[in-house]
N, C-alpha and C. Protein backbone atom coordinates (compact mmCIF):
# COMPACT_ATOMS: atom_id res chain seq x y z
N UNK A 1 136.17 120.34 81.88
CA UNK A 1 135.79 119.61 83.07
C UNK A 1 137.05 118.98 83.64
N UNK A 2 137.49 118.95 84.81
CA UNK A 2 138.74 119.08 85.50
C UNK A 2 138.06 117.26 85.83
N UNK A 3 139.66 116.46 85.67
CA UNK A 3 139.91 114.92 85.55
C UNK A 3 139.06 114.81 87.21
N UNK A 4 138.16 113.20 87.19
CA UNK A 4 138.21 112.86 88.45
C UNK A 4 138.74 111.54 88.52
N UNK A 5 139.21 111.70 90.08
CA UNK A 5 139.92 110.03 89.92
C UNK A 5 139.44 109.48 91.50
N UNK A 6 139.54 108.25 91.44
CA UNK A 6 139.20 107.72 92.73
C UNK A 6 139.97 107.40 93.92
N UNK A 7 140.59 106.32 94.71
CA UNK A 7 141.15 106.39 95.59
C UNK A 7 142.55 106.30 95.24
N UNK A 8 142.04 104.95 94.18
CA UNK A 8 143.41 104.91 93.65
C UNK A 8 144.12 105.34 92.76
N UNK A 9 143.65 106.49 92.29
CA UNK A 9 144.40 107.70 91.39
C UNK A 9 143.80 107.42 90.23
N UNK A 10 143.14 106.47 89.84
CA UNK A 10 142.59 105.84 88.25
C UNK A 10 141.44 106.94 88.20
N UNK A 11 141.79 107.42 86.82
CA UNK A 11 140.73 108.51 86.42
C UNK A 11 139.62 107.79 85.97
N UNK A 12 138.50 108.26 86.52
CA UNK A 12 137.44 107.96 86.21
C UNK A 12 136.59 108.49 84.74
N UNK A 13 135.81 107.34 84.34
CA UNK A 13 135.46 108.18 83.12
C UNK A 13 133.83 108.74 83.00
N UNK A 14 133.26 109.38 82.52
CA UNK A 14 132.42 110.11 82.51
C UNK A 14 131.03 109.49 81.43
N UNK A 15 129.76 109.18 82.04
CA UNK A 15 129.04 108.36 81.07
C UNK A 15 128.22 109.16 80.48
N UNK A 16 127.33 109.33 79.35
CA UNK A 16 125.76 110.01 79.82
C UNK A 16 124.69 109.22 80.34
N UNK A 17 124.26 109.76 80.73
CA UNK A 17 122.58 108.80 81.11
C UNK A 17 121.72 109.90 81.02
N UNK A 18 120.82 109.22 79.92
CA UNK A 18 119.82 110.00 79.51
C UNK A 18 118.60 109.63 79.92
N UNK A 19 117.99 110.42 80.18
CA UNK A 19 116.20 110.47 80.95
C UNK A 19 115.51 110.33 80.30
N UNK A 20 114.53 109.24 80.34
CA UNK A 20 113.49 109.21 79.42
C UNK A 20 112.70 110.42 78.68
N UNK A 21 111.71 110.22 78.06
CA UNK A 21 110.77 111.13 77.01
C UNK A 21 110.22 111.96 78.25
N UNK A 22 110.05 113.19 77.54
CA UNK A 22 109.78 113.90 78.32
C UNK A 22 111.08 114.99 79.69
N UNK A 23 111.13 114.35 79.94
CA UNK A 23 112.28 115.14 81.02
C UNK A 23 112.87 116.53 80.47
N UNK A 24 113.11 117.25 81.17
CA UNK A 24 113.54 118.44 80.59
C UNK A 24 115.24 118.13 81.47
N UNK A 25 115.78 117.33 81.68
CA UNK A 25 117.13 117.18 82.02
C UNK A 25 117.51 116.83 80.65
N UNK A 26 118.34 117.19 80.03
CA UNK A 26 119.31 116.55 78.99
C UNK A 26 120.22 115.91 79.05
N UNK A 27 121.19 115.64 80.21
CA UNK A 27 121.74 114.52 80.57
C UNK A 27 122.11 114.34 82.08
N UNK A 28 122.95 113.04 82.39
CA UNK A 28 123.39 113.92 83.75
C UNK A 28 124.71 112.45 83.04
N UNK A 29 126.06 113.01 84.36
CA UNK A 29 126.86 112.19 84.46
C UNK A 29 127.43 110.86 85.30
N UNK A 30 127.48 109.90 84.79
CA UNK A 30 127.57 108.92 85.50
C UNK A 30 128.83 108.09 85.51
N UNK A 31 129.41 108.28 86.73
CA UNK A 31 130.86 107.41 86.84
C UNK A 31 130.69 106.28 87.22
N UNK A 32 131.80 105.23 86.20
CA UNK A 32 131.97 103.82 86.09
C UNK A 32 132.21 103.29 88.05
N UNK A 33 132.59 104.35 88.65
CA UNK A 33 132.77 104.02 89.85
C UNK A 33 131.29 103.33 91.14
N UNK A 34 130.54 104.65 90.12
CA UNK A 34 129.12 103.92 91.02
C UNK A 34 128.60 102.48 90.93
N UNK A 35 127.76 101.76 91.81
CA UNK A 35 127.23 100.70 91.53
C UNK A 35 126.07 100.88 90.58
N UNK A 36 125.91 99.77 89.52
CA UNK A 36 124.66 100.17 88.65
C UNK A 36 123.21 100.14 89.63
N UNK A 37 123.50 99.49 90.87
CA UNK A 37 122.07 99.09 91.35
C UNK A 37 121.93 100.79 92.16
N UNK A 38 123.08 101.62 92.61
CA UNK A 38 122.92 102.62 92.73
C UNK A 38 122.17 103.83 91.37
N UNK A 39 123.33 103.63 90.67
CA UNK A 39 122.74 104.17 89.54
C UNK A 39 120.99 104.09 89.42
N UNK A 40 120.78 103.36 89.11
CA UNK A 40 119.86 102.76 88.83
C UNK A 40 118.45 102.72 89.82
N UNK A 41 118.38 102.81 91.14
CA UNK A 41 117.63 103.56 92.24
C UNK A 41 117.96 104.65 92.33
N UNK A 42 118.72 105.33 92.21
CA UNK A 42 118.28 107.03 91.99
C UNK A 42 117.76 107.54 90.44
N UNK A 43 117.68 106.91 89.48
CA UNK A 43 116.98 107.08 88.01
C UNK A 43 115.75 106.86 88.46
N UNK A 44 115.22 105.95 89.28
CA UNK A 44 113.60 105.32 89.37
C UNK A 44 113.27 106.12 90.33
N UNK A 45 113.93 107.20 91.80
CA UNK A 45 113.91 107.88 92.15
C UNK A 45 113.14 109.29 91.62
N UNK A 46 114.31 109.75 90.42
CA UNK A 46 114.47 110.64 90.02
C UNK A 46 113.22 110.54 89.12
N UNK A 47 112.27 109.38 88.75
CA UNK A 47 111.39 109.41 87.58
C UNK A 47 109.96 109.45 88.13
N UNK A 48 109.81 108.82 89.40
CA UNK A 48 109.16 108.80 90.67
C UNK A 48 109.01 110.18 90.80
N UNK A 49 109.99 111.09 91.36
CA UNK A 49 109.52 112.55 91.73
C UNK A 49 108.98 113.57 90.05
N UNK A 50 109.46 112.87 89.11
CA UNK A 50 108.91 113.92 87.85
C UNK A 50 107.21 113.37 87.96
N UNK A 51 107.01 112.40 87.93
CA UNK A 51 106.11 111.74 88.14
C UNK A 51 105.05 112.85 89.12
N UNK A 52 105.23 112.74 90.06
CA UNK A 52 105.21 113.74 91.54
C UNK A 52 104.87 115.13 90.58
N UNK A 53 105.80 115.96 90.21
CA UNK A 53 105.59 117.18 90.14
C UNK A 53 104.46 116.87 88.97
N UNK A 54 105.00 116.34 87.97
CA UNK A 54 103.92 116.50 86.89
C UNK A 54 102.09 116.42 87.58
N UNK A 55 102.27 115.46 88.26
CA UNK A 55 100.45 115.05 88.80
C UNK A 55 100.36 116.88 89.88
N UNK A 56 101.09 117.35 90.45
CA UNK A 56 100.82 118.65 90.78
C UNK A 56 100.72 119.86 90.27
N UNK A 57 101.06 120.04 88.70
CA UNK A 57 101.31 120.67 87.70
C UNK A 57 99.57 120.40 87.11
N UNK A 58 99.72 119.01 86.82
CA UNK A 58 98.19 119.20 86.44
C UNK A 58 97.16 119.63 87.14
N UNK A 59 97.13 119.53 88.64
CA UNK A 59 96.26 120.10 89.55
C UNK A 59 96.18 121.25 89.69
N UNK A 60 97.30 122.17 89.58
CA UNK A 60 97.49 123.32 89.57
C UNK A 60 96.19 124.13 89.11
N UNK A 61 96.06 124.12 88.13
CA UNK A 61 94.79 125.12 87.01
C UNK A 61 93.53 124.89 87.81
N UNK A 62 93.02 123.57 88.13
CA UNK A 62 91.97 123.80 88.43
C UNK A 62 91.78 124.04 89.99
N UNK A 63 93.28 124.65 90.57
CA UNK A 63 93.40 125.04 92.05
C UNK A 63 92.68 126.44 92.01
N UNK A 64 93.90 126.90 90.82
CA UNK A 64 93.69 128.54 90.54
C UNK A 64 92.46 128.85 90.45
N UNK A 65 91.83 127.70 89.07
CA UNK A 65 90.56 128.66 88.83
C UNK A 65 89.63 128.81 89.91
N UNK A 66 89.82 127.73 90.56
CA UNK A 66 88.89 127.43 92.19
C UNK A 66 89.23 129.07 92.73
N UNK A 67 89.89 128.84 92.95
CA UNK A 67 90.40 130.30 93.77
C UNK A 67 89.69 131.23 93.21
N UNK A 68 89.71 131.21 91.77
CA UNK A 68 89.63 132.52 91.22
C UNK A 68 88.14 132.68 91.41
N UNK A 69 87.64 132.02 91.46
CA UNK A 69 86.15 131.82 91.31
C UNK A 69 85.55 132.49 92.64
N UNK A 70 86.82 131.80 94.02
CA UNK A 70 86.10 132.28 95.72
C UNK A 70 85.80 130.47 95.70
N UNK A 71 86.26 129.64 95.37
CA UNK A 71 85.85 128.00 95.90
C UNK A 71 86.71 128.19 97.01
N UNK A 72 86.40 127.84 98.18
CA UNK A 72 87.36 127.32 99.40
C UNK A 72 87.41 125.95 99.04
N UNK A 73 88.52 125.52 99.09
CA UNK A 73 88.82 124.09 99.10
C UNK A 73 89.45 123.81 100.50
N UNK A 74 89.01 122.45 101.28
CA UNK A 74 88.98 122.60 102.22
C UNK A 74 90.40 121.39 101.95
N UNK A 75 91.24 121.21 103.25
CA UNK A 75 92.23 120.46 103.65
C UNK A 75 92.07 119.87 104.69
N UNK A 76 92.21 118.80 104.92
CA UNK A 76 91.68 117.77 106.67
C UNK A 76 92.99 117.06 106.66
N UNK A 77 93.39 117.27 107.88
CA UNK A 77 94.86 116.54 108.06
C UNK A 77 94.22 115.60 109.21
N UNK A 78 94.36 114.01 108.53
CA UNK A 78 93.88 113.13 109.28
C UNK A 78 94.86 112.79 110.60
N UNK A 79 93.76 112.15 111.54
CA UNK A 79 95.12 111.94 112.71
C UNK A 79 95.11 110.27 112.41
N UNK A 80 96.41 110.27 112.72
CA UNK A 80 95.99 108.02 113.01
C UNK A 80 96.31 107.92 114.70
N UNK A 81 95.07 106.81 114.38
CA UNK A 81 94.46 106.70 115.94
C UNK A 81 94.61 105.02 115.90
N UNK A 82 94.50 104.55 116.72
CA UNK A 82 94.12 103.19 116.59
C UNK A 82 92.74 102.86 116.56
N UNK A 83 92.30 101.84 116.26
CA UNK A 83 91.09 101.30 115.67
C UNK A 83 90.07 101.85 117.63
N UNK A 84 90.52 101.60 118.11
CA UNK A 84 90.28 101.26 119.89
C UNK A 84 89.59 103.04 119.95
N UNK A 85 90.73 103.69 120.16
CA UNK A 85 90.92 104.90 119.95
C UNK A 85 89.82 105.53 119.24
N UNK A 86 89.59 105.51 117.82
CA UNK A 86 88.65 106.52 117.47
C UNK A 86 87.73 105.61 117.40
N UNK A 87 87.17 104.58 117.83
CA UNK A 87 85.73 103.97 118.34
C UNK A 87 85.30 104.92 119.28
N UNK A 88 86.05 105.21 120.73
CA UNK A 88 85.98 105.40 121.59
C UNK A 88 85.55 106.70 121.25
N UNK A 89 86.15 107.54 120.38
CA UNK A 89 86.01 108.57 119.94
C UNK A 89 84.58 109.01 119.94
N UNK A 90 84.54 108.33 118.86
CA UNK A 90 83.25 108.01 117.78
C UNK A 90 82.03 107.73 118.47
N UNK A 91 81.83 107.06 119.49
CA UNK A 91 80.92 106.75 120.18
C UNK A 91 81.12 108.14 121.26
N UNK A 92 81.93 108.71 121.91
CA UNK A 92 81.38 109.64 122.36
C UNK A 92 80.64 111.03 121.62
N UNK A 93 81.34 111.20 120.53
CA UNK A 93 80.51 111.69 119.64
C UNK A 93 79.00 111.63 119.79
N UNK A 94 78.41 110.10 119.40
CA UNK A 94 77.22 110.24 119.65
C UNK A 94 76.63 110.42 120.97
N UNK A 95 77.02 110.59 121.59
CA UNK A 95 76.30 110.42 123.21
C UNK A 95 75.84 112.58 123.20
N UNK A 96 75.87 112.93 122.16
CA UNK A 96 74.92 114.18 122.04
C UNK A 96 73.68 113.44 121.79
N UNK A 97 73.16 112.71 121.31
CA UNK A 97 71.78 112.69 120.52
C UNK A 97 71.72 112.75 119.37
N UNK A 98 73.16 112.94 118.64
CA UNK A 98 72.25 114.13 117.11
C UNK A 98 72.57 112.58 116.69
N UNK A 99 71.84 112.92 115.14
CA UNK A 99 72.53 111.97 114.01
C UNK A 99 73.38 112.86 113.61
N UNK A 100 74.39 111.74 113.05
CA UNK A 100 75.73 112.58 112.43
C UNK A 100 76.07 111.17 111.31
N UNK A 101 76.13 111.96 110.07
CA UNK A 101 76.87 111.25 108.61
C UNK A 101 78.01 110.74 108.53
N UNK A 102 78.31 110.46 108.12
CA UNK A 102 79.80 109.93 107.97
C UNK A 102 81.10 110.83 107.35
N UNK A 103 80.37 111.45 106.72
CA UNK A 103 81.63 112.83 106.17
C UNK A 103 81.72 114.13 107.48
N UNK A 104 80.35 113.82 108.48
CA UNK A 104 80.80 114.65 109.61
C UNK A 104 81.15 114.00 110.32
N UNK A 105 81.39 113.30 110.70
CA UNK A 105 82.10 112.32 111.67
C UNK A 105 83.82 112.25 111.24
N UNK A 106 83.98 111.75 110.07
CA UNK A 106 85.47 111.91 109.42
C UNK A 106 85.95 113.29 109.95
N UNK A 107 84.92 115.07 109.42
CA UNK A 107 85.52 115.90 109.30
C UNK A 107 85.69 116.40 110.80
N UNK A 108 84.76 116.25 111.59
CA UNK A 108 85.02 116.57 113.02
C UNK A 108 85.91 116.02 113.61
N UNK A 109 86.23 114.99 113.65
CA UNK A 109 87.34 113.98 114.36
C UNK A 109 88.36 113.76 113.40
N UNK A 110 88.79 114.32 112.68
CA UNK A 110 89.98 114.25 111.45
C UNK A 110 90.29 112.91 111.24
N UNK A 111 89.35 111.86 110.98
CA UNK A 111 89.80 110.39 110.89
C UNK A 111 89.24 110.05 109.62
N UNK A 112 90.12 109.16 108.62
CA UNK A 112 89.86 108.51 107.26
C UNK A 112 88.37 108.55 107.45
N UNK A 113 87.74 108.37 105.97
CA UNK A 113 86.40 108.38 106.12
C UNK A 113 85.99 106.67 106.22
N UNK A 114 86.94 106.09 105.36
CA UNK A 114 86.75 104.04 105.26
C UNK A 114 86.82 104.08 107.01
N UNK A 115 87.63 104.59 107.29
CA UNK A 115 87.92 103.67 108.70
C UNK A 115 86.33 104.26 109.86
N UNK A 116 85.93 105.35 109.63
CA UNK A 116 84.54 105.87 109.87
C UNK A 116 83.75 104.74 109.23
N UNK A 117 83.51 104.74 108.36
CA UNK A 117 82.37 103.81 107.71
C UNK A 117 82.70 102.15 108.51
N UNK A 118 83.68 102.19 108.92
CA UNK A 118 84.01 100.73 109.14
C UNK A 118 83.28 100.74 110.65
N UNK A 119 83.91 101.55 111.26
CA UNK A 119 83.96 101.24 113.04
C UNK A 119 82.35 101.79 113.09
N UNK A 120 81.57 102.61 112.74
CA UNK A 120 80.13 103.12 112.53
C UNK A 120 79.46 101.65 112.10
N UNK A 121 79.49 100.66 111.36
CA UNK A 121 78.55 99.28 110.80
C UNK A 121 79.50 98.78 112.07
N UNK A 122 80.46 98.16 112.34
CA UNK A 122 80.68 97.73 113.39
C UNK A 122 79.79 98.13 114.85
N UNK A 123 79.59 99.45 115.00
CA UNK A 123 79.09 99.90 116.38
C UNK A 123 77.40 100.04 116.24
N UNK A 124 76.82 99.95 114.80
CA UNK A 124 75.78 99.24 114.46
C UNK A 124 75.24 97.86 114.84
N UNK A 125 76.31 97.11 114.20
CA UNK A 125 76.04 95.76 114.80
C UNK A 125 75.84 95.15 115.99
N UNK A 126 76.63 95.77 116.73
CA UNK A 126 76.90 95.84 117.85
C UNK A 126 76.04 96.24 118.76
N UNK A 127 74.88 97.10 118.22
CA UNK A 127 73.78 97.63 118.87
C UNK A 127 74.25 99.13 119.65
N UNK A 128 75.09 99.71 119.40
CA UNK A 128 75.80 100.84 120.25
C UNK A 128 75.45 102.06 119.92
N UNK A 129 74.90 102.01 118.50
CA UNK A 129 74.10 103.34 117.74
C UNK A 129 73.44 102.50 117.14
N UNK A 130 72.52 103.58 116.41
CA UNK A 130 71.59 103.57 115.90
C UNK A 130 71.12 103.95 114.77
């Protein structure tokens, strides 16, 4: 491994830092040059995203078997609206007549389902539906 040095020619020296249990990194290197508070936010970083993959690793299997089976699993990419906004929404919604649930209301209008349940007892109270 070829010397590193910093501005002022002082060779820097080379640390390990080792990753907790589990990790499949075996080490990485850490120069006396960095700040520890640097150091140290990219480790909680770096433990944060294993974190991350692992919880998607476990999901994985029961994606596949879904699949394998023919389950459609469905995906809803919520919009954010302001509170004003998907009232306004929401109430035109009803101005069909129908009744409509609250998981169709969320899935038609791509909005959180809490924030549905919220502004729906609000527009209840309110006397605006029914």
């Amino acid at each position: 491994m070829p010397a590193l040095m910093n501005q002022t020619g002082t060779r820097l020296r080379p640390y390990p830092l080792l990753y907790g249990p589990g990790s499949n990194m075996n080490f990485a290197t850490v120069f006396e040059s960095v700040p520890t508070e640097d150091v140290t936010a990219l480790t909680q970083e770096v433990e944060e995203l294993y974190e991350k993959v692992r919880n998607l690793e476990s999901t994985l299997p029961s994606l596949m078997e879904a699949s394998q089976r023919g389950v459609a699993e469905r995906v809803i990419v919520l919009r954010t609206l302001t509170k004003e906004r998907a009232k306004q929404e929401i109430l035109q919604l009803f101005q069909d007549g129908n009744v409509h649930d609250y998981g169709d209301i969320s899935e038609r209008l791509s909005l959180d389902l809490q924030l549905v349940v919220e502004i729906c007892n609000e527009l209840e109270r309110e006397g605006r539906i029914g």
